[in-house]
N, C-alpha and C. Protein backbone atom coordinates (compact mmCIF):
# COMPACT_ATOMS: atom_id res chain seq x y z
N UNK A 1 0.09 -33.21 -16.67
CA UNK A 1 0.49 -33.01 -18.06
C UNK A 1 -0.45 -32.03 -18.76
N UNK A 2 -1.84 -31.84 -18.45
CA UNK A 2 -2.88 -31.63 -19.42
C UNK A 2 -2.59 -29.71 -18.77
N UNK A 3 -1.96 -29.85 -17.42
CA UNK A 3 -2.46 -28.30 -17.36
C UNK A 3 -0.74 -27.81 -17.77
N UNK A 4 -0.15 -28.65 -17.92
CA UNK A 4 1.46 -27.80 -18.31
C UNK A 4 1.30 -27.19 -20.24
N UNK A 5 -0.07 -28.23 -20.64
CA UNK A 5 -0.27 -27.92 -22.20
C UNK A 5 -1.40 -26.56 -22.57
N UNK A 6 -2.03 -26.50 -21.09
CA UNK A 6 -3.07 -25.41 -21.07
C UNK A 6 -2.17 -23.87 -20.49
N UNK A 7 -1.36 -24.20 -19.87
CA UNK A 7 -0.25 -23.03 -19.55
C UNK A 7 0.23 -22.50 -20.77
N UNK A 8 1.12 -23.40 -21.10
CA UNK A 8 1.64 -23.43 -22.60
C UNK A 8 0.42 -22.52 -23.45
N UNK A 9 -0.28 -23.62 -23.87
CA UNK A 9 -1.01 -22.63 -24.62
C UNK A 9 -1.56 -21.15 -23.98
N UNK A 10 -1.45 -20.93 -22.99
CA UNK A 10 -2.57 -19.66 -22.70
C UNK A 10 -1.46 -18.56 -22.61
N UNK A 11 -0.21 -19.38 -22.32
CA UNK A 11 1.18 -18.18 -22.40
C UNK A 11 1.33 -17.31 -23.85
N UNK A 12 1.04 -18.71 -24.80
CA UNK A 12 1.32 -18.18 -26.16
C UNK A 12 0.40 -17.35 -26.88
N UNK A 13 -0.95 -17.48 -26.22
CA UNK A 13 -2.28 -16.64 -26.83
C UNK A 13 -1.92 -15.29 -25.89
N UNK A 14 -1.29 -15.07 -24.97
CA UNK A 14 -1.47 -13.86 -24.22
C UNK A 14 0.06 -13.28 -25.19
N UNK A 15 1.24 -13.64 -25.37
CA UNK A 15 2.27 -13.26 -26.09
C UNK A 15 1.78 -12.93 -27.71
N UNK A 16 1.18 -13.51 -28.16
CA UNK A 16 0.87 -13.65 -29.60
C UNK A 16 -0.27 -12.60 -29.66
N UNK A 17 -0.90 -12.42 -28.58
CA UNK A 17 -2.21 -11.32 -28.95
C UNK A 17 -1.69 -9.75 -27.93
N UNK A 18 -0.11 -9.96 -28.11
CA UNK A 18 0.45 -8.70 -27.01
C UNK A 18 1.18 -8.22 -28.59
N UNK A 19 2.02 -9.02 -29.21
CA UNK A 19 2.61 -8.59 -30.26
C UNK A 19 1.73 -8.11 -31.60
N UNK A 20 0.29 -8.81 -31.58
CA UNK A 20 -0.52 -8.08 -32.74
C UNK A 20 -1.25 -6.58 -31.90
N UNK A 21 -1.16 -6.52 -31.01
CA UNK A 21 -1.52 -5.12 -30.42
C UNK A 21 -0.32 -3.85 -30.77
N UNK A 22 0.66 -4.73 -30.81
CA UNK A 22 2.43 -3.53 -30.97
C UNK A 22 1.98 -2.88 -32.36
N UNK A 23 0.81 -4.01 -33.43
CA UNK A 23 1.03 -3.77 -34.77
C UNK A 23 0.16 -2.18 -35.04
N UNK A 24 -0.62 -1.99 -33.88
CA UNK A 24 -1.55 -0.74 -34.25
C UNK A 24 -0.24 0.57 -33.88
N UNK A 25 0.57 0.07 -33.10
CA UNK A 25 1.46 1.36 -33.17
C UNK A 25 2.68 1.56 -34.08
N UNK A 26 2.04 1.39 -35.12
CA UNK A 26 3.45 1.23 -36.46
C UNK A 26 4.21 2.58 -36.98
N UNK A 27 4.42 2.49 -38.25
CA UNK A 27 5.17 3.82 -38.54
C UNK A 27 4.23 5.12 -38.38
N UNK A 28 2.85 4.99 -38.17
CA UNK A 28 2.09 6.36 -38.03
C UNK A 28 2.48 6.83 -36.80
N UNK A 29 2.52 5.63 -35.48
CA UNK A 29 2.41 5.88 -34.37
C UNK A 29 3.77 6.08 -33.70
N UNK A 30 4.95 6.12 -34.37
CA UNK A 30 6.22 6.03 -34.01
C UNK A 30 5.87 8.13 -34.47
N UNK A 31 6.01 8.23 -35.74
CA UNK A 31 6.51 10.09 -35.60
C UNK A 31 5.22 10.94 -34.87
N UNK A 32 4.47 10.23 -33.59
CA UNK A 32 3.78 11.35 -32.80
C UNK A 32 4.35 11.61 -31.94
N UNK A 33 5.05 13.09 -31.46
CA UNK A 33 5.70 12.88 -30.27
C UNK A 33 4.71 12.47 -28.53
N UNK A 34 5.66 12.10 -28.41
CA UNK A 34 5.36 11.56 -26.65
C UNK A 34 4.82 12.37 -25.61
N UNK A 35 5.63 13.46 -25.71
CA UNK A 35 5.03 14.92 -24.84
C UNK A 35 5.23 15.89 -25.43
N UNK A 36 4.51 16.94 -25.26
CA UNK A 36 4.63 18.34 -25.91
C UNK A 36 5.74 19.40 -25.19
N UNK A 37 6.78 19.68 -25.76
CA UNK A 37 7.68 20.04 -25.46
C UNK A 37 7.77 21.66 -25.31
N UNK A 38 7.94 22.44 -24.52
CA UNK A 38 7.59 24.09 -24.11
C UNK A 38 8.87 24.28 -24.07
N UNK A 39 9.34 25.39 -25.34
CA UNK A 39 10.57 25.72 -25.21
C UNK A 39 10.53 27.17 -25.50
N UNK A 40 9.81 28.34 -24.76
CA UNK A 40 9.99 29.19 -24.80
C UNK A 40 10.92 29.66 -23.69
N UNK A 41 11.44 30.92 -23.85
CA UNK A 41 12.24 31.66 -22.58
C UNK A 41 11.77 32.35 -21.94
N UNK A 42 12.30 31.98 -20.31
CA UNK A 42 11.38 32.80 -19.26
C UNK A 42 12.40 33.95 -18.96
């Protein structure tokens, strides 16, 4: 019982400290583009 409550909990500290990490990539980090795009003609 005691380790299905230590699972539990250690699932929810690894989920819960994955979703406050998403928070550093917010609306600043959404308009940087991804790759630098080369669109000249050869």
């Amino acid at each position: 019982m005691t380790k299905i409550v230590l699972a539990t909990a250690a699932v929810l500290a690894v989920a819960g400290s994955a979703f406050a990490g998403s928070d550093n990539f917010g609306s600043n980090g959404a308009n940087q583009p991804a790759v630098a795009v080369d669109s000249s003609y050869t």
